[in-house]
N, C-alpha and C. Protein backbone atom coordinates (compact mmCIF):
# COMPACT_ATOMS: atom_id res chain seq x y z
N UNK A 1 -89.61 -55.33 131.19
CA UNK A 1 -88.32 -55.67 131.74
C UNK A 1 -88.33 -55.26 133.22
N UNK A 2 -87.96 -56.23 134.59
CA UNK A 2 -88.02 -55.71 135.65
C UNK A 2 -86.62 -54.64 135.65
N UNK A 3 -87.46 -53.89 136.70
CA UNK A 3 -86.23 -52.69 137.26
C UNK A 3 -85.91 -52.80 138.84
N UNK A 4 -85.19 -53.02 139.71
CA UNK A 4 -85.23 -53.55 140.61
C UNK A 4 -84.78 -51.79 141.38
N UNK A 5 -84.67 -51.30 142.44
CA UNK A 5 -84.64 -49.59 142.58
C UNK A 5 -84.17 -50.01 144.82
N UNK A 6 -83.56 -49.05 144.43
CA UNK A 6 -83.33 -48.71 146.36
C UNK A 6 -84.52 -47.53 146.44
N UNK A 7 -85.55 -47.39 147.56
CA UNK A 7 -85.92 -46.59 147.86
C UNK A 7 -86.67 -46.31 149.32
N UNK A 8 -86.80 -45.49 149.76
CA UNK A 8 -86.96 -45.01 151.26
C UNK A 8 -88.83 -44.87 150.98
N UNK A 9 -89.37 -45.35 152.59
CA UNK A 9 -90.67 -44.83 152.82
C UNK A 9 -90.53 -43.68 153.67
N UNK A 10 -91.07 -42.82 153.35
CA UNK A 10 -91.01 -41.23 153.95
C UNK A 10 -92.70 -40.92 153.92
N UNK A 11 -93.60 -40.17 155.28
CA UNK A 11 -94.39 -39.51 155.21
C UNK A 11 -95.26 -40.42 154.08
N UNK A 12 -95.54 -41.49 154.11
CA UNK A 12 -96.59 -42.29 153.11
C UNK A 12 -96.49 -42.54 151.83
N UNK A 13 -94.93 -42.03 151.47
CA UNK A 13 -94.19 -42.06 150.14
C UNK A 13 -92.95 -42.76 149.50
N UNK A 14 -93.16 -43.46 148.64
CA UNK A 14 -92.04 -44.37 148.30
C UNK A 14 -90.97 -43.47 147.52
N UNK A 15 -89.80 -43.50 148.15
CA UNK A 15 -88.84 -42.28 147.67
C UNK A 15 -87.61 -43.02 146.58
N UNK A 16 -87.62 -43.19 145.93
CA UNK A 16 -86.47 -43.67 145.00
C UNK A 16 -85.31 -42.64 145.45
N UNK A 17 -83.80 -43.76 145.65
CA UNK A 17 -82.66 -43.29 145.67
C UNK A 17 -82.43 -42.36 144.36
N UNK A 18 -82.93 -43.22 143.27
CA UNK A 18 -82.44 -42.35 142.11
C UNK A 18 -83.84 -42.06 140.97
N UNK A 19 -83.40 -41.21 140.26
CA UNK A 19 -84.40 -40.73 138.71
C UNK A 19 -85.03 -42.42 138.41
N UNK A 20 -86.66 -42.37 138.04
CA UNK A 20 -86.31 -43.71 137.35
C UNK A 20 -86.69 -43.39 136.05
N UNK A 21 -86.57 -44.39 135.09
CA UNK A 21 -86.69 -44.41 133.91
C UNK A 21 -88.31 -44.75 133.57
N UNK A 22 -89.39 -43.75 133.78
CA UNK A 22 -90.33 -43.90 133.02
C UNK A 22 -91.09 -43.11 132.92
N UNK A 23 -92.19 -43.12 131.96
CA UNK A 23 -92.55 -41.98 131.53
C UNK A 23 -93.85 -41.26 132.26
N UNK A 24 -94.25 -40.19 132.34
CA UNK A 24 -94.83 -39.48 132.93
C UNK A 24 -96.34 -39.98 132.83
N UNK A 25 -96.80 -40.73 133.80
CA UNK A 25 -98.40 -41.22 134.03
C UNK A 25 -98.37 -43.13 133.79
N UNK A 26 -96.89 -43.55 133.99
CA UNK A 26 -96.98 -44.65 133.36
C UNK A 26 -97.40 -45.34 134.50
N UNK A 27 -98.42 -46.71 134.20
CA UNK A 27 -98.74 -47.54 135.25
C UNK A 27 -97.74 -48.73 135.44
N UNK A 28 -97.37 -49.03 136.71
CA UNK A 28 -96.37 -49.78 136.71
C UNK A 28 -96.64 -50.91 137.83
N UNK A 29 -96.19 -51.94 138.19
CA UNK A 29 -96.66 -53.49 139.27
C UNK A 29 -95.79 -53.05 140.10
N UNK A 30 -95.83 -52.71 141.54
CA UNK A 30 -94.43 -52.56 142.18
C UNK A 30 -94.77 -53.66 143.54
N UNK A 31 -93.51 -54.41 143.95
CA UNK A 31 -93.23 -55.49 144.85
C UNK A 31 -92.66 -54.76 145.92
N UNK A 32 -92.84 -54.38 146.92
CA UNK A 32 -91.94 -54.60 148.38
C UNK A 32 -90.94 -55.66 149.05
N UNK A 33 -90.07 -55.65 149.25
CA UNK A 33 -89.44 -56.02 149.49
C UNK A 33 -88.56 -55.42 150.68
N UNK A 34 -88.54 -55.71 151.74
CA UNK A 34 -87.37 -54.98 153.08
C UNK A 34 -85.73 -55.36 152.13
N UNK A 35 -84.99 -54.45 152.25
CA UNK A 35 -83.41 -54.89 152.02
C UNK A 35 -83.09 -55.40 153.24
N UNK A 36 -81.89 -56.02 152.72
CA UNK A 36 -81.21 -57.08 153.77
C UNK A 36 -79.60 -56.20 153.79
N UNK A 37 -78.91 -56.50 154.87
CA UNK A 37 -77.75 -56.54 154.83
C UNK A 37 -76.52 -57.34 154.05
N UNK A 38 -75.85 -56.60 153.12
CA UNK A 38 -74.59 -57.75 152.30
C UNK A 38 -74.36 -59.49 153.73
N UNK A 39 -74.42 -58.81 154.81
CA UNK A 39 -73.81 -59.69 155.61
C UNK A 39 -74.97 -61.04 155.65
N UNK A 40 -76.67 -60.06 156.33
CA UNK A 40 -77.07 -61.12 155.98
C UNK A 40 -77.33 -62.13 154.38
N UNK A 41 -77.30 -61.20 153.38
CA UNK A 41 -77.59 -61.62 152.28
C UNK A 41 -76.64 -63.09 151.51
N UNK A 42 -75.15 -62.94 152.60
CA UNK A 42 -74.34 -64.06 152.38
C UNK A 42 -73.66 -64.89 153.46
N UNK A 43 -74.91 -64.88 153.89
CA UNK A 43 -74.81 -65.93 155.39
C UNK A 43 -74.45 -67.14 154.79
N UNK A 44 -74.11 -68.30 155.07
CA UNK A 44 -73.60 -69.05 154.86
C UNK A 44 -72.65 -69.44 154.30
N UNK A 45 -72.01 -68.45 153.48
CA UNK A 45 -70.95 -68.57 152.83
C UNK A 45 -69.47 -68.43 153.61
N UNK A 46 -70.00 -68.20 154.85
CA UNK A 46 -68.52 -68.08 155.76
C UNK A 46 -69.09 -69.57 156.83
N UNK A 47 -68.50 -70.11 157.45
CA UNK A 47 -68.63 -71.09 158.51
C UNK A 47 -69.14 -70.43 159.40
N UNK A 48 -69.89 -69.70 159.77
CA UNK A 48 -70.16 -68.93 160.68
C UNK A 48 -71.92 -68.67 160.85
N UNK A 49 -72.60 -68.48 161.64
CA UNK A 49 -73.99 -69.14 161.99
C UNK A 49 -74.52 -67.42 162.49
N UNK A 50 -73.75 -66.76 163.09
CA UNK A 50 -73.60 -65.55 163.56
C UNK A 50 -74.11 -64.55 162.74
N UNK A 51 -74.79 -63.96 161.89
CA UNK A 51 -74.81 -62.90 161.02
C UNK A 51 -74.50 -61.86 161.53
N UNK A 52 -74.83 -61.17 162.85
CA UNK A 52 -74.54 -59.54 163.49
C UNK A 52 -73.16 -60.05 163.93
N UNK A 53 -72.72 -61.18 163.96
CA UNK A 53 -71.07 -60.82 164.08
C UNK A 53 -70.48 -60.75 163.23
N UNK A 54 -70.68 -61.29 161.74
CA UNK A 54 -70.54 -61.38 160.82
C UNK A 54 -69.95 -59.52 159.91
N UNK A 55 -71.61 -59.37 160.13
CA UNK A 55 -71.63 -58.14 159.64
C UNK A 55 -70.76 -57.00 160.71
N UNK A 56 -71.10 -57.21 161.99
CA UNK A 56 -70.15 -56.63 162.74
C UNK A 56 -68.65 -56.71 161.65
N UNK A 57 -68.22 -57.44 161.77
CA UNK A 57 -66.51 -58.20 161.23
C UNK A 57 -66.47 -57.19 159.94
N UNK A 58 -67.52 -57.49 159.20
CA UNK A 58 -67.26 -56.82 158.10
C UNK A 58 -67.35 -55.18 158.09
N UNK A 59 -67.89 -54.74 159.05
CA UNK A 59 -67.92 -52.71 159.07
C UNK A 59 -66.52 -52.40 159.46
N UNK A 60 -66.20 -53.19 160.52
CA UNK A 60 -65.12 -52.82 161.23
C UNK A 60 -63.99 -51.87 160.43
N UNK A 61 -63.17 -51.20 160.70
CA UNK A 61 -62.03 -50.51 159.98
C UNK A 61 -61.04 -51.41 159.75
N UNK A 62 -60.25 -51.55 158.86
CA UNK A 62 -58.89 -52.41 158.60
C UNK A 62 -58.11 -51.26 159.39
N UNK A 63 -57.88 -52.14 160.39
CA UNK A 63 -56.27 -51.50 160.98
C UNK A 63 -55.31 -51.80 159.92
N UNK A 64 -54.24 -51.03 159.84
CA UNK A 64 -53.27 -50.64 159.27
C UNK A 64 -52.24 -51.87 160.05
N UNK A 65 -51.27 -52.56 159.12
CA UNK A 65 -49.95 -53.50 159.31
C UNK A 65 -49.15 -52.84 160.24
């Protein structure tokens, strides 16, 4: 069953965000992959061609009414 995982390269080491689920010596296939930003990840879904403005738009703070 794939497990898909957030994790950091540190010092030549692949660091999992979290515990994973397997067992001690197990051999496992692992894929690289860079993460993307939510913003870029749903580019096109706004009319907008822009992604760093995009994602800009989206960090921003909600001002208050």
């Amino acid at each position: 069953m794939p497990l898909t995982v957030e994790a950091t390269y540190e010092n030549g080491f692949l660091k999992p965000a979290h515990p994973l689920p397997l067992s001690e010596q197990q051999k496992v296939q692992v894929t690289i992959e860079p993460a993307i930003s939510r913003a870029q990840a749903t580019a096109g879904l706004i009319p907008c061609h822009d992604a760093k403005l995009i994602e800009r738009i989206a960090l921003e703070p909600i001002e208050e009414l």
